[in-house]
Each structure stands twice: as C-alpha cells, then as structure tokens.
PDB file of N, CA and C in Angstrom:
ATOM      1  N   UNK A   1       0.843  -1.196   0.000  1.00  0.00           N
ATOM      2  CA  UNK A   1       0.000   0.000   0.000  1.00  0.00           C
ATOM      3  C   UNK A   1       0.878   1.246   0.000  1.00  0.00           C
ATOM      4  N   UNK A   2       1.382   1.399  -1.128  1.00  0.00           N
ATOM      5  CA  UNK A   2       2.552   2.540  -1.212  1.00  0.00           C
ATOM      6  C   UNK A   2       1.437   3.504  -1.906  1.00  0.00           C
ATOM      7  N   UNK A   3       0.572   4.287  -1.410  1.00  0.00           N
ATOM      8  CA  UNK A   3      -0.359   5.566  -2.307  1.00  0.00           C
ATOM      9  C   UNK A   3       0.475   6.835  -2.110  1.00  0.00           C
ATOM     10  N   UNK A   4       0.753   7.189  -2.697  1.00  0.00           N
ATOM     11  CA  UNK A   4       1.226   8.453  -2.325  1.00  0.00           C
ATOM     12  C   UNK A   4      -0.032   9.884  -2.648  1.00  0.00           C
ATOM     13  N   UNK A   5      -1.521   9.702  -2.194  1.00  0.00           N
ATOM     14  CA  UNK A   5      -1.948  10.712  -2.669  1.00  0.00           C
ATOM     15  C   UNK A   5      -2.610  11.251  -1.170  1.00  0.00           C
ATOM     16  N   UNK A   6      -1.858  12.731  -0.878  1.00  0.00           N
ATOM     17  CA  UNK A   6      -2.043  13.220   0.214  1.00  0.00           C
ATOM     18  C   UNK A   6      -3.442  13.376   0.766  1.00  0.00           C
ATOM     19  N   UNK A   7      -4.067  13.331  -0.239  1.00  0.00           N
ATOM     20  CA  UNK A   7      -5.121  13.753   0.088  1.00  0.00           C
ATOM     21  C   UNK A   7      -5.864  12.502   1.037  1.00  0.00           C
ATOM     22  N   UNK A   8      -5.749  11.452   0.586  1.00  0.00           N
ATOM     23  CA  UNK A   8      -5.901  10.057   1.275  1.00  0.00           C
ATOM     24  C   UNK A   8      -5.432   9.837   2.869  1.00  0.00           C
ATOM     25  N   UNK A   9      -4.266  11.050   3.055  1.00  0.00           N
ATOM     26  CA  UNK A   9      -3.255  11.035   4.125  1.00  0.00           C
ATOM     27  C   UNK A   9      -3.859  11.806   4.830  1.00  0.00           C
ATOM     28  N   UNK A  10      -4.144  12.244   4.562  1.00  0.00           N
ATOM     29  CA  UNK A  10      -5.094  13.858   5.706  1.00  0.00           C
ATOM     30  C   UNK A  10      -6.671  13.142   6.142  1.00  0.00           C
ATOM     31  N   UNK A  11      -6.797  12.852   4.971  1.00  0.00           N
ATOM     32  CA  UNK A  11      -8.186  12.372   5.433  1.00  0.00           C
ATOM     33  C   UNK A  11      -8.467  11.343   6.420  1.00  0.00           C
ATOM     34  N   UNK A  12      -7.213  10.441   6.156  1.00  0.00           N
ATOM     35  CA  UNK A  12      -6.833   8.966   7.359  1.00  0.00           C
ATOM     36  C   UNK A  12      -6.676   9.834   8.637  1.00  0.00           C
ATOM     37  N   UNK A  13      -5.388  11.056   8.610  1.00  0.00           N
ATOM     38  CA  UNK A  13      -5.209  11.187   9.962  1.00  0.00           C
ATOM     39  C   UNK A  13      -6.792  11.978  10.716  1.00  0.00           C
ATOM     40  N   UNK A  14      -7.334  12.828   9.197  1.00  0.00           N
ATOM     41  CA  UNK A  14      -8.539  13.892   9.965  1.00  0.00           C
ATOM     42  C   UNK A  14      -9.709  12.793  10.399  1.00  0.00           C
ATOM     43  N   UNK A  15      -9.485  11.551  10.263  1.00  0.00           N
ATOM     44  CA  UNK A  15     -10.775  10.418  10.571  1.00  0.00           C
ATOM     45  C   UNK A  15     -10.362   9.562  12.013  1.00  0.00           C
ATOM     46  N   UNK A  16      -8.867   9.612  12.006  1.00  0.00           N
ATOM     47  CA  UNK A  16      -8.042   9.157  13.429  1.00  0.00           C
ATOM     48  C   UNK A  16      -8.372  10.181  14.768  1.00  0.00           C
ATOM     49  N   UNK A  17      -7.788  11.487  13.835  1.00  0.00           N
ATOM     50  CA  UNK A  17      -8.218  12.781  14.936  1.00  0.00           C
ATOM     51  C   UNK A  17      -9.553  12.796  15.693  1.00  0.00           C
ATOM     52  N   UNK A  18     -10.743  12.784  14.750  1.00  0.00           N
ATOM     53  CA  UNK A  18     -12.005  12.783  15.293  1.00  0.00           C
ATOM     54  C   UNK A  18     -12.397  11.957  15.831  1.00  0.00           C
ATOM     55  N   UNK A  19     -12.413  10.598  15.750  1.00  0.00           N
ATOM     56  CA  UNK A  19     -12.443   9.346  16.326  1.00  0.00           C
ATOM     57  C   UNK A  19     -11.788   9.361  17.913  1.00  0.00           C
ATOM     58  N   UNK A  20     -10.533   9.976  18.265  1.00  0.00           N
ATOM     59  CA  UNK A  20      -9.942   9.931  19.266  1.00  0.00           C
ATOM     60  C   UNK A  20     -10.874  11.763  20.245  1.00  0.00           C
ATOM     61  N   UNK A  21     -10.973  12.836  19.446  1.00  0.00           N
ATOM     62  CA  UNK A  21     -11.867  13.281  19.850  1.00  0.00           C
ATOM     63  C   UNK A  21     -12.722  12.682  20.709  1.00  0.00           C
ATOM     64  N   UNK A  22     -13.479  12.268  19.986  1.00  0.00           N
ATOM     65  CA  UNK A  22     -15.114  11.505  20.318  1.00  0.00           C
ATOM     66  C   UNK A  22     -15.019  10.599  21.275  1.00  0.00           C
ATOM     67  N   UNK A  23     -13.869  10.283  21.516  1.00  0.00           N
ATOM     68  CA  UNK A  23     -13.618   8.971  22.695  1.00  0.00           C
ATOM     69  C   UNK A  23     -12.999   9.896  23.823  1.00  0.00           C
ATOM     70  N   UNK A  24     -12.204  11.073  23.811  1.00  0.00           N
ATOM     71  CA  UNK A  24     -11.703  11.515  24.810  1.00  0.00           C
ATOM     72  C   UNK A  24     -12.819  12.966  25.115  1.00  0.00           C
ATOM     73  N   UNK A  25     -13.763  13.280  24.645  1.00  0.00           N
ATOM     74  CA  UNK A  25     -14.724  14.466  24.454  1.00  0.00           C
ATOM     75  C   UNK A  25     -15.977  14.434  25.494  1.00  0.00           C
ATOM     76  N   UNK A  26     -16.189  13.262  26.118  1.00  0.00           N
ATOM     77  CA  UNK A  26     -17.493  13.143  27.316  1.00  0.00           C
ATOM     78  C   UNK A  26     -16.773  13.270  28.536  1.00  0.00           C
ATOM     79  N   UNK A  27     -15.134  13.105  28.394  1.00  0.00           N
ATOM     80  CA  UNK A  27     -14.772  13.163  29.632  1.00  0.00           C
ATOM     81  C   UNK A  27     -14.375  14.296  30.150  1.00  0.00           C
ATOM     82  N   UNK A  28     -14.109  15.102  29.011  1.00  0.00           N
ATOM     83  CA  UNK A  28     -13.782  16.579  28.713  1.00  0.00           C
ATOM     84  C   UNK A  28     -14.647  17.330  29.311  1.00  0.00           C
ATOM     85  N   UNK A  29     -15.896  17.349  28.970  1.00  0.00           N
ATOM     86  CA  UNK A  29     -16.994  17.433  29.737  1.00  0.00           C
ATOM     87  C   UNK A  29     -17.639  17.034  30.876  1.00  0.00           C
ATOM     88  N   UNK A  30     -17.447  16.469  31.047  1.00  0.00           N
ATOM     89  CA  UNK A  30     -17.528  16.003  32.681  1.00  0.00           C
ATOM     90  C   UNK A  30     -17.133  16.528  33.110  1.00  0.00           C
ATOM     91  N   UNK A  31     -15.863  16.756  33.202  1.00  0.00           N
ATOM     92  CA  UNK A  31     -14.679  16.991  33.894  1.00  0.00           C
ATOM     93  C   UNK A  31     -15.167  19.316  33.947  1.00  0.00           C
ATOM     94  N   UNK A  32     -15.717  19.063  33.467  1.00  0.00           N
ATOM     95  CA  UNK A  32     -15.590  20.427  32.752  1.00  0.00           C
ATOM     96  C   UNK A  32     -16.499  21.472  33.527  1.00  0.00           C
ATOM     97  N   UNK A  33     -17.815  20.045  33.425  1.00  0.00           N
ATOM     98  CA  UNK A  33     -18.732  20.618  34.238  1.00  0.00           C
ATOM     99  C   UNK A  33     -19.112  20.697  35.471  1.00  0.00           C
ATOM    100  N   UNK A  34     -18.228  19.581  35.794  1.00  0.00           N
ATOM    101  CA  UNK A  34     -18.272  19.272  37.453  1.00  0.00           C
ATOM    102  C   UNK A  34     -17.463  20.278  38.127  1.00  0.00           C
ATOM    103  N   UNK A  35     -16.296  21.242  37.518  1.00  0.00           N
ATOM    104  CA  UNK A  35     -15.425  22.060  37.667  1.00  0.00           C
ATOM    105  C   UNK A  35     -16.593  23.272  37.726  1.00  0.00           C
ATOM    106  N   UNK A  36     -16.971  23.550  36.676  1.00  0.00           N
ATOM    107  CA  UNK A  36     -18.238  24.609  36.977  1.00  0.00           C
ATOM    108  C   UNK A  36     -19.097  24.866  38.159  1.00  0.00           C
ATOM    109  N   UNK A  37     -19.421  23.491  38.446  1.00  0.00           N
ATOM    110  CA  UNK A  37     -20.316  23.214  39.020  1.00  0.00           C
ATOM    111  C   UNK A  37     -19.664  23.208  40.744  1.00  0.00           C
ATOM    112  N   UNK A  38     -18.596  23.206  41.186  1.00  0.00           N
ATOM    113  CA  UNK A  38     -17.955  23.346  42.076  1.00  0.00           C
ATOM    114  C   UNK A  38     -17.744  24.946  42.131  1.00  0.00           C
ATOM    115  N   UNK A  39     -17.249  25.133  41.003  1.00  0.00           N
ATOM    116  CA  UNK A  39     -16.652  26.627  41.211  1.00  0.00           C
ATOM    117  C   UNK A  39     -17.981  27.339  41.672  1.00  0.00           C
ATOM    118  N   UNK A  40     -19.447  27.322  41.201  1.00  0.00           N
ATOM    119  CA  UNK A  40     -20.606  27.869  40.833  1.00  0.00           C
ATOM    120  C   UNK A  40     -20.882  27.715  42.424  1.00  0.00           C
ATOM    121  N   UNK A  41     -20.514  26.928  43.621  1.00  0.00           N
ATOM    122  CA  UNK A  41     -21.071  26.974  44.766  1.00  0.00           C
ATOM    123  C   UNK A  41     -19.741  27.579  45.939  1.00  0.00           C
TER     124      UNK A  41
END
C-alpha cells in the first residue's frame, strides 16, 4: 500500500483525529462541568 496521494493522508489522519476526539470528548466534559459546578457553589 505505497499511495502516495495526500489527500488520502489527511483524510486517514482527519478520521483518526475525530475518532480519538469523540472517545476523549465526554470526559472533557464532565470533567468540565463538574469544575463549573464546584466553582458555581
């Protein structure tokens, strides 16, 4: 699998990126809001 067409390359890593997003992104939030939610009292 030697492709050399970048465009294939960006799109792999921009589909890796979001994927790892989406798995690290509820905790982000949590984390985020419970911080709020402390600070807020």
């Amino acid at each position: 699998m030697t492709s050399k067409n970048p465009l294939l390359r960006i799109a792999t890593i921009a589909l890796l990126a979001g994927i790892a997003l989406a798995e690290v992104f509820p905790y982000f939030w949590i984390a985020t809001t419970s911080l709020k939610d402390l600070a807020g009292r």
